[in-house]
Protein backbone atom coordinates (compact mmCIF):
# COMPACT_ATOMS: atom_id res chain seq x y z
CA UNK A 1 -89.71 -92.64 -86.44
CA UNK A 2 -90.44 -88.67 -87.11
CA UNK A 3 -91.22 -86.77 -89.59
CA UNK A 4 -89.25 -85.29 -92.03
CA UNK A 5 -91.30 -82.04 -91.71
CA UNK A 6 -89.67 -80.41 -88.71
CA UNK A 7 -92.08 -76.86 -89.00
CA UNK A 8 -94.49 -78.19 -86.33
CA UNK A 9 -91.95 -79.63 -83.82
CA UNK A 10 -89.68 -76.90 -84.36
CA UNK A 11 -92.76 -74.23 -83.45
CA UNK A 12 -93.74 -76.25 -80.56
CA UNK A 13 -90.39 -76.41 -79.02
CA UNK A 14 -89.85 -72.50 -79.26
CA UNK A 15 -93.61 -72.44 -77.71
CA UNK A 16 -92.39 -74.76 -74.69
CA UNK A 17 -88.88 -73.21 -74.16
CA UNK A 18 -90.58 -69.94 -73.69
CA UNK A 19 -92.45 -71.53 -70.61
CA UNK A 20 -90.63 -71.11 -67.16
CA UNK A 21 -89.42 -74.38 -65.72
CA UNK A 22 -88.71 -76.00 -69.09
CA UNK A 23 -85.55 -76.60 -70.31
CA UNK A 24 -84.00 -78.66 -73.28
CA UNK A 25 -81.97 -81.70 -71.89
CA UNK A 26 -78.76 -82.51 -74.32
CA UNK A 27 -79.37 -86.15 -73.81
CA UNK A 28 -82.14 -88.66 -73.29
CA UNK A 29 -81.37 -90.17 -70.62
CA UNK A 30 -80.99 -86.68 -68.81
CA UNK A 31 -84.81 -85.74 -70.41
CA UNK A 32 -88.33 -86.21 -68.38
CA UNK A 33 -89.79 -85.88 -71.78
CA UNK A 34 -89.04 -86.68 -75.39
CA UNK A 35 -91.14 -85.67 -77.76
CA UNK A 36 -91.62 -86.22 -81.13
CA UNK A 37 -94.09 -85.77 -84.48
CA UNK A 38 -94.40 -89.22 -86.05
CA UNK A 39 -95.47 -89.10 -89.58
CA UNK A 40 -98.84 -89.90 -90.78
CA UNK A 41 -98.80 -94.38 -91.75
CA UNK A 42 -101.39 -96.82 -91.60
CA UNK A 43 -99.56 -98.26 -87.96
CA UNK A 44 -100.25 -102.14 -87.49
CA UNK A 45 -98.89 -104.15 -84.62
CA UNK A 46 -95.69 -105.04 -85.82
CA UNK A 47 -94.49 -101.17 -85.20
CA UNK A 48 -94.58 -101.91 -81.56
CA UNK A 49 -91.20 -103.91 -82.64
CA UNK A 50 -90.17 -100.78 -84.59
CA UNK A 51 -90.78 -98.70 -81.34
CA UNK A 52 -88.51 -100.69 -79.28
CA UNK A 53 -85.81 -101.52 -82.06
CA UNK A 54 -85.12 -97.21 -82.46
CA UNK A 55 -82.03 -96.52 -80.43
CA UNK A 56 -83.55 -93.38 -78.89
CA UNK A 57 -87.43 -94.80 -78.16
CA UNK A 58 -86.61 -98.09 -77.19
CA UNK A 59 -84.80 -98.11 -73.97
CA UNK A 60 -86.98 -95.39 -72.79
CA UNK A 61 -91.05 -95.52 -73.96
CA UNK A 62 -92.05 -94.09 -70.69
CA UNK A 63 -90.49 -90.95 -71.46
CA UNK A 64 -91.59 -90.68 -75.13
CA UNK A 65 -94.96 -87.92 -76.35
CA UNK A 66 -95.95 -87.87 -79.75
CA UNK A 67 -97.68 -85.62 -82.10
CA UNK A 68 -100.09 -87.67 -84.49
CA UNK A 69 -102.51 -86.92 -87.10
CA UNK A 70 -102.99 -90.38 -88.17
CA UNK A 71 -106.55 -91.38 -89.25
CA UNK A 72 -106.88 -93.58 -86.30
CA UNK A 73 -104.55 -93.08 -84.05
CA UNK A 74 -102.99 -96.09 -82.14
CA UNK A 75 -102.42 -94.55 -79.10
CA UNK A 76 -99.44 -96.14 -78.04
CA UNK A 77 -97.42 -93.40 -77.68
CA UNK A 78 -98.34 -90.44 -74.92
CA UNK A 79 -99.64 -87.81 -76.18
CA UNK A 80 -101.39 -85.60 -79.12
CA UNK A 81 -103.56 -87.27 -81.09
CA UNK A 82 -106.09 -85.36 -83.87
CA UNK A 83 -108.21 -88.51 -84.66
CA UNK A 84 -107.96 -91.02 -81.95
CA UNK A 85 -111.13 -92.81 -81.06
CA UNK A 86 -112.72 -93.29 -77.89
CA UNK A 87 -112.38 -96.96 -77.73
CA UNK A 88 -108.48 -96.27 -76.98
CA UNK A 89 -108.09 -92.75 -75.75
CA UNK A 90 -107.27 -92.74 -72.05
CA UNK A 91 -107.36 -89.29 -70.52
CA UNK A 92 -103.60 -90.20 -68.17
CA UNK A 93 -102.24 -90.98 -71.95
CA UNK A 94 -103.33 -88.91 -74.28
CA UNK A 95 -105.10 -85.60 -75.10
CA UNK A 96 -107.23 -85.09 -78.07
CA UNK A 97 -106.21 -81.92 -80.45
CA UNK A 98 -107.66 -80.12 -83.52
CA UNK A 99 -106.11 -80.39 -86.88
CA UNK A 100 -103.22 -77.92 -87.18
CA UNK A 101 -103.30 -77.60 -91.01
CA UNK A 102 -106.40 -76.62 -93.03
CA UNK A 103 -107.00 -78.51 -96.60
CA UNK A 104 -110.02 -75.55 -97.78
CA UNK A 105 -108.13 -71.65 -97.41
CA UNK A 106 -111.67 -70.50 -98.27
CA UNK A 107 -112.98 -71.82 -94.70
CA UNK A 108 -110.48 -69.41 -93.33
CA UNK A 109 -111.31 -66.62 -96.04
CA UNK A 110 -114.87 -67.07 -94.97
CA UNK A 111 -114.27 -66.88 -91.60
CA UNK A 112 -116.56 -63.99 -89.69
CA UNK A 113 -118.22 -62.75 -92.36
CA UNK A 114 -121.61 -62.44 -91.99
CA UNK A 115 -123.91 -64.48 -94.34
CA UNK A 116 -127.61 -64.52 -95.93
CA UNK A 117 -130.01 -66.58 -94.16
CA UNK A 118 -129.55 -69.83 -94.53
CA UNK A 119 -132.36 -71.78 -97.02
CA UNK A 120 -131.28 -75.32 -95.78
CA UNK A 121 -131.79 -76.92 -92.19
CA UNK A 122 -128.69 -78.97 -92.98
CA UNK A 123 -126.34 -80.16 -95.40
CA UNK A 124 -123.18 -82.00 -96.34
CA UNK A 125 -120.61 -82.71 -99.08
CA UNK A 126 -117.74 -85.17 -98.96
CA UNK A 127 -116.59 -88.66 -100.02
CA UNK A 128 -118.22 -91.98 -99.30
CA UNK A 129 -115.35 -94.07 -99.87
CA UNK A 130 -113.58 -93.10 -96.64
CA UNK A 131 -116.68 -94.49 -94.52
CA UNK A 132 -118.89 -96.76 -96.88
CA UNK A 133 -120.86 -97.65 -94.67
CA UNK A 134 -122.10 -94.39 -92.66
CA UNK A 135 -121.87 -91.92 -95.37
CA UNK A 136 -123.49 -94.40 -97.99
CA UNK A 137 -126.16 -94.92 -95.43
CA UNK A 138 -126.33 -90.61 -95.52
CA UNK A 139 -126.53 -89.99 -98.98
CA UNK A 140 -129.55 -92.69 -99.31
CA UNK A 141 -131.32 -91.22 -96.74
CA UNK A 142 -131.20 -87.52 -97.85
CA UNK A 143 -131.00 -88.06 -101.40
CA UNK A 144 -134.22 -86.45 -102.48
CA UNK A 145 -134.99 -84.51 -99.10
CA UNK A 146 -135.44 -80.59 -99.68
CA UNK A 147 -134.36 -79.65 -96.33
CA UNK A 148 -130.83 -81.53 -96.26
CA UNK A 149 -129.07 -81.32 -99.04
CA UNK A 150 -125.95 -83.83 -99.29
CA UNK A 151 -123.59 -84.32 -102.02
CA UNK A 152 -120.67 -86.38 -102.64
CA UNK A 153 -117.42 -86.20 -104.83
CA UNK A 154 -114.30 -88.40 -106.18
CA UNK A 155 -111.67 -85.49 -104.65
CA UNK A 156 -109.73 -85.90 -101.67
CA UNK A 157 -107.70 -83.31 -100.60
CA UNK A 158 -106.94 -82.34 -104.29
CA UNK A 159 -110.23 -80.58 -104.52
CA UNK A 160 -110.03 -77.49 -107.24
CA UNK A 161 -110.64 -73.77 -106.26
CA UNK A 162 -114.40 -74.48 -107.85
CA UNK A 163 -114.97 -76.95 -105.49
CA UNK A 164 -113.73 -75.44 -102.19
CA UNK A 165 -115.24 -72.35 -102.78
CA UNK A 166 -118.78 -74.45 -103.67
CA UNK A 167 -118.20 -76.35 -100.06
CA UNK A 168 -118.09 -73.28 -98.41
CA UNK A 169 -121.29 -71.69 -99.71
CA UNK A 170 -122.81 -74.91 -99.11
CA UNK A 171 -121.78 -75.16 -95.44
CA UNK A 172 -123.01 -71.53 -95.16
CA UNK A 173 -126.48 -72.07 -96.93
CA UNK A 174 -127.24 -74.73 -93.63
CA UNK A 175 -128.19 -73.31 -90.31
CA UNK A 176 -126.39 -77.14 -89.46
CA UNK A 177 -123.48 -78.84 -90.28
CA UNK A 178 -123.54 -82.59 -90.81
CA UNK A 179 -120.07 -83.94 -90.05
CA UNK A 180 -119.81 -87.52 -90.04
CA UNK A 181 -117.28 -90.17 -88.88
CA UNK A 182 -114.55 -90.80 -92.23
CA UNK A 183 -111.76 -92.79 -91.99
CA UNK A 184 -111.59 -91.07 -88.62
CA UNK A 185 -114.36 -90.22 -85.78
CA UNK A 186 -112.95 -86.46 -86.14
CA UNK A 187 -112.95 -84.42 -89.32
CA UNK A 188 -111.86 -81.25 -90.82
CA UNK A 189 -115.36 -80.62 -91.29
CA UNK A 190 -116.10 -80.14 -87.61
CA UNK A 191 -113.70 -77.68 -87.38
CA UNK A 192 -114.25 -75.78 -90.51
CA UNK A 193 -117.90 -75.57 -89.37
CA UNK A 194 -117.40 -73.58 -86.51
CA UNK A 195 -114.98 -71.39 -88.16
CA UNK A 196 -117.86 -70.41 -90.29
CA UNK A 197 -120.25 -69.75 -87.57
CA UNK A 198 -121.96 -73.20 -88.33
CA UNK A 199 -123.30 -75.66 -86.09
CA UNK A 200 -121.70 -79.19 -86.29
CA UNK A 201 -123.62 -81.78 -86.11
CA UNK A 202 -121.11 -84.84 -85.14
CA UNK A 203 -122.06 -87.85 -86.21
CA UNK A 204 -119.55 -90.00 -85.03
CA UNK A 205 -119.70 -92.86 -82.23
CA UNK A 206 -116.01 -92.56 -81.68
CA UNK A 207 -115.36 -89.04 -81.70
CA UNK A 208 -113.06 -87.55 -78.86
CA UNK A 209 -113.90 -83.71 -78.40
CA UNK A 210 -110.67 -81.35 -77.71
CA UNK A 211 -110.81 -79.96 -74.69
CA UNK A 212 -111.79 -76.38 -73.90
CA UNK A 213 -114.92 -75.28 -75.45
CA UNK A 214 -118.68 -76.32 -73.81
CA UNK A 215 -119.25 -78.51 -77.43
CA UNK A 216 -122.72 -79.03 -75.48
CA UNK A 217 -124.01 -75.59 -75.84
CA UNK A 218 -122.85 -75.59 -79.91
CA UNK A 219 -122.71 -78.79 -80.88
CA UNK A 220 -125.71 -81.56 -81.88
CA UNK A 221 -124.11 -85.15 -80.82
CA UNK A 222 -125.97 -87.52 -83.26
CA UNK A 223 -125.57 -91.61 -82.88
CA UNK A 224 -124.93 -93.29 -86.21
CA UNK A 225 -127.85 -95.58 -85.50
CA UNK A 226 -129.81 -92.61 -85.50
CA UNK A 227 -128.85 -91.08 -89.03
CA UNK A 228 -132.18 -92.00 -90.49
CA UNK A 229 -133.94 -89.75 -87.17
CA UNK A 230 -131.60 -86.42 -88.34
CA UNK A 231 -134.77 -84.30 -89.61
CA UNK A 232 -136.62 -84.18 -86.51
CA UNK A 233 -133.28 -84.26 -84.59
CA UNK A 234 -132.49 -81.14 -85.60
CA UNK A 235 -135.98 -79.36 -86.12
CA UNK A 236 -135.57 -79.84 -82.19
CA UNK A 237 -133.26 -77.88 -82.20
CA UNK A 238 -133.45 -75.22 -85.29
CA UNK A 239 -134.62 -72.04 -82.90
CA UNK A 240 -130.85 -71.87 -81.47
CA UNK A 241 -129.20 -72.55 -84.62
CA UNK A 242 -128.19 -68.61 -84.72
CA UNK A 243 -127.09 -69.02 -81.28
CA UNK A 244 -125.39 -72.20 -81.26
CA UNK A 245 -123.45 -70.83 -84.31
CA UNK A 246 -122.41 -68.14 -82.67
CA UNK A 247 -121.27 -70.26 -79.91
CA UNK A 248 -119.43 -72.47 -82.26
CA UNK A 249 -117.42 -69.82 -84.15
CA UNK A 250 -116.13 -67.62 -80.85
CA UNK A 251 -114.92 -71.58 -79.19
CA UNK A 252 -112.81 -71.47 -82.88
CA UNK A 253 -111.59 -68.13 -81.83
CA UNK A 254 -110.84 -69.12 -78.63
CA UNK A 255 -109.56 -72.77 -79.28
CA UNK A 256 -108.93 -73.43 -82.75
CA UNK A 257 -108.10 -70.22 -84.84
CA UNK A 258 -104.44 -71.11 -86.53
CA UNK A 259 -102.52 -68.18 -84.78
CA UNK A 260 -103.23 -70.34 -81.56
CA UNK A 261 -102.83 -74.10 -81.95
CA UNK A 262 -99.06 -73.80 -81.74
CA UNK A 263 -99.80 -73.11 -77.51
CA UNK A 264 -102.78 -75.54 -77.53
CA UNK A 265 -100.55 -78.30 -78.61
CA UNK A 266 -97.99 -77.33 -75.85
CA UNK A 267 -100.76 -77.20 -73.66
CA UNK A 268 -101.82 -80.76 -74.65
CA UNK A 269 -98.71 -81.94 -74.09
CA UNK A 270 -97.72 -80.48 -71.09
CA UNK A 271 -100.92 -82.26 -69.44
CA UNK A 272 -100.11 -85.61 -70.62
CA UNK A 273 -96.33 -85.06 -69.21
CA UNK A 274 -98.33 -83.63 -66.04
CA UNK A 275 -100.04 -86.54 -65.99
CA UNK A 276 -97.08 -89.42 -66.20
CA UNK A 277 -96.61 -90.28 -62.82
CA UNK A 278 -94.57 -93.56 -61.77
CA UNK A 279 -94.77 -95.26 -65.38
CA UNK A 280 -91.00 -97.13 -66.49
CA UNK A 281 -89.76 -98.67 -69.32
CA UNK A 282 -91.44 -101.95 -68.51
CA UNK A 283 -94.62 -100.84 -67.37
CA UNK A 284 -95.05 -99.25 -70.89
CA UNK A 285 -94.26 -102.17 -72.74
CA UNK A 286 -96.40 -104.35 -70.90
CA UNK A 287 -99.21 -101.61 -71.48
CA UNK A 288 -98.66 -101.20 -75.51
CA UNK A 289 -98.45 -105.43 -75.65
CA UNK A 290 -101.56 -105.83 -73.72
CA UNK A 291 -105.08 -107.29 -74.82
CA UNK A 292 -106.53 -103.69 -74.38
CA UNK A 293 -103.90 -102.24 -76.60
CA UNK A 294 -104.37 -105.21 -79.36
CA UNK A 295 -108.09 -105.83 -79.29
CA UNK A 296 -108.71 -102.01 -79.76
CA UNK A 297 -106.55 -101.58 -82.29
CA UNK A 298 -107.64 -104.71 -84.14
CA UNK A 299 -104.43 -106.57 -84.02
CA UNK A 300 -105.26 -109.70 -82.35
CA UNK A 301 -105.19 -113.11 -84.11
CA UNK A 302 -108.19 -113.35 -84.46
CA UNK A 303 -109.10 -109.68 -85.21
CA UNK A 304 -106.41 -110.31 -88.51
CA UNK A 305 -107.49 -113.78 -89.52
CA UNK A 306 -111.20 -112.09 -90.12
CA UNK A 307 -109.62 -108.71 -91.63
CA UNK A 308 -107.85 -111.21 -93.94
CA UNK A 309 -111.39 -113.04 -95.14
CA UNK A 310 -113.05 -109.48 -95.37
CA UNK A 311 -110.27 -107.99 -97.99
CA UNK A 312 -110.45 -111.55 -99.81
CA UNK A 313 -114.53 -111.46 -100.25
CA UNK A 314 -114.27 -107.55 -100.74
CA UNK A 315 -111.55 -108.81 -103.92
């Protein structure tokens, strides 16, 4: 049920053995906490069997905290999730948490340096297929508009050095950062934004901000039904754009710069352990097999039966 890449866990643990009052149990039955860093899958309901068939999970959910980067995280499982969406985070369960590895090495290259003034009032480069409908939808509107520039491209995560480098000088040519929802709410593009001293602008229903910064005094928080609306949005706006951007890359500094996220993930996790008060074996269960659990997620019968007719039409 974990990953085969143990680098994560394995920095985590030395983070929260470091911490006074925590200790590593040498059984599980003996632990207040398990924790573990479940690979990234495409999670349906039947791996609520798979939960309860493991020998280690089963007989205790109520003590088990994950670490999950999944597109759209389940949420299940207590604990750490990068991209799960509002619909089924609960702030007892789980705590929303940046992306600990970064796809583009030039964001990070980039990183501080100062930068000509920016020509564009926004812009944006990514790929369509991971949210047809909202990105489409962006690249229609913007298509021939001088002020946003957007662009899209086949790559995904196997981009070239050309074509990292060229996403960075186009974030950087934007006093704002469009960042729409993918096959997630959150995306790297959020994140890489502020590193560069670029405001995001999140377009994203679903999106669950990590705690810790004031995203209100950096951020723009744009409703997909109002992607058509983002020009005079943002001219709204445009006089702070030096500020906000600012404010956006010292909350990376201070949140979300590499050398830290090993203690923000401990930090995220020791909340939602904090935060586990009276829950057993059976009350967990009962909580991942309930209505809320299965109509968020999609997995009711008759949530499938009409996924089932949209991938035979879409054939």
């Amino acid at each position: 049920m974990a990953s085969d890449d143990v680098s994560l866990i394995e920095s985590i643990r030395s983070e929260l053995l470091d911490r006074p009052g925590v200790q590593e149990a040498h059984s599980a039955e003996s632990a207040d906490a398990l924790v573990i860093h479940e690979p990234w899958a495409f999670r349906e309901w039947r791996y609520i069997d798979r939960l309860l068939a493991d020998p280690v999970i089963g007989p205790r959910p109520h003590k088990v905290y994950t670490i999950n980067s999944d597109d759209a995280g389940t949420g299940l499982l207590r604990g750490a999730y990068c991209c799960i969406p509002a619909r089924r985070f609960d702030p007892q369960l789980h705590a929303a948490v940046p992306f600990f590895l970064a796809p583009n090495e030039t964001v990070l290259a980039h990183a501080g340096r100062p930068r000509e003034a920016p020509t564009l009032l926004a812009s944006w480069r990514g790929n369509p297929k991971s949210n047809r409908p909202l990105r489409s939808q962006l690249l229609e509107a913007y298509a021939n508009c001088e002020s946003i520039k957007v662009e899209w491209t086949d790559s995904w995560l196997d981009h070239s050095a050309e074509e990292k480098l060229h996403y960075v000088q186009l974030l950087r040519s934007a006093k704002f950062a469009l960042c729409p929802a993918g096959w997630a709410p959150a995306s790297f593009r959020i994140f890489e934004s502020m590193a560069l001293g670029i405001a995001p602008v999140i377009i994203a229903d679903e999106f669950v901000a990590p705690a810790g910064p004031d995203w209100r005094s950096f951020s723009l928080q744009v409703k997909e039904a109002d992607l058509w609306a983002l020009e005079p949005i943002l001219e709204r706006h445009v006089d702070r754009h030096e500020e906000m951007g600012a404010l956006a890359h010292q909350a990376w500094c201070k949140y979300f710069k590499p050398s830290g996220l090993v203690a923000y993930y401990a930090n995220a996790l020791m909340a939602c352990i904090g935060a586990n008060t009276g829950s057993t074996a059976t009350s967990e269960v009962k909580r991942w097999r309930s209505h809320r659990t299965y109509s968020g997620n999609g997995w009711t019968l008759p949530q499938r039966a009409l996924n089932r007719i949209r991938r035979a039409m879409h054939a």
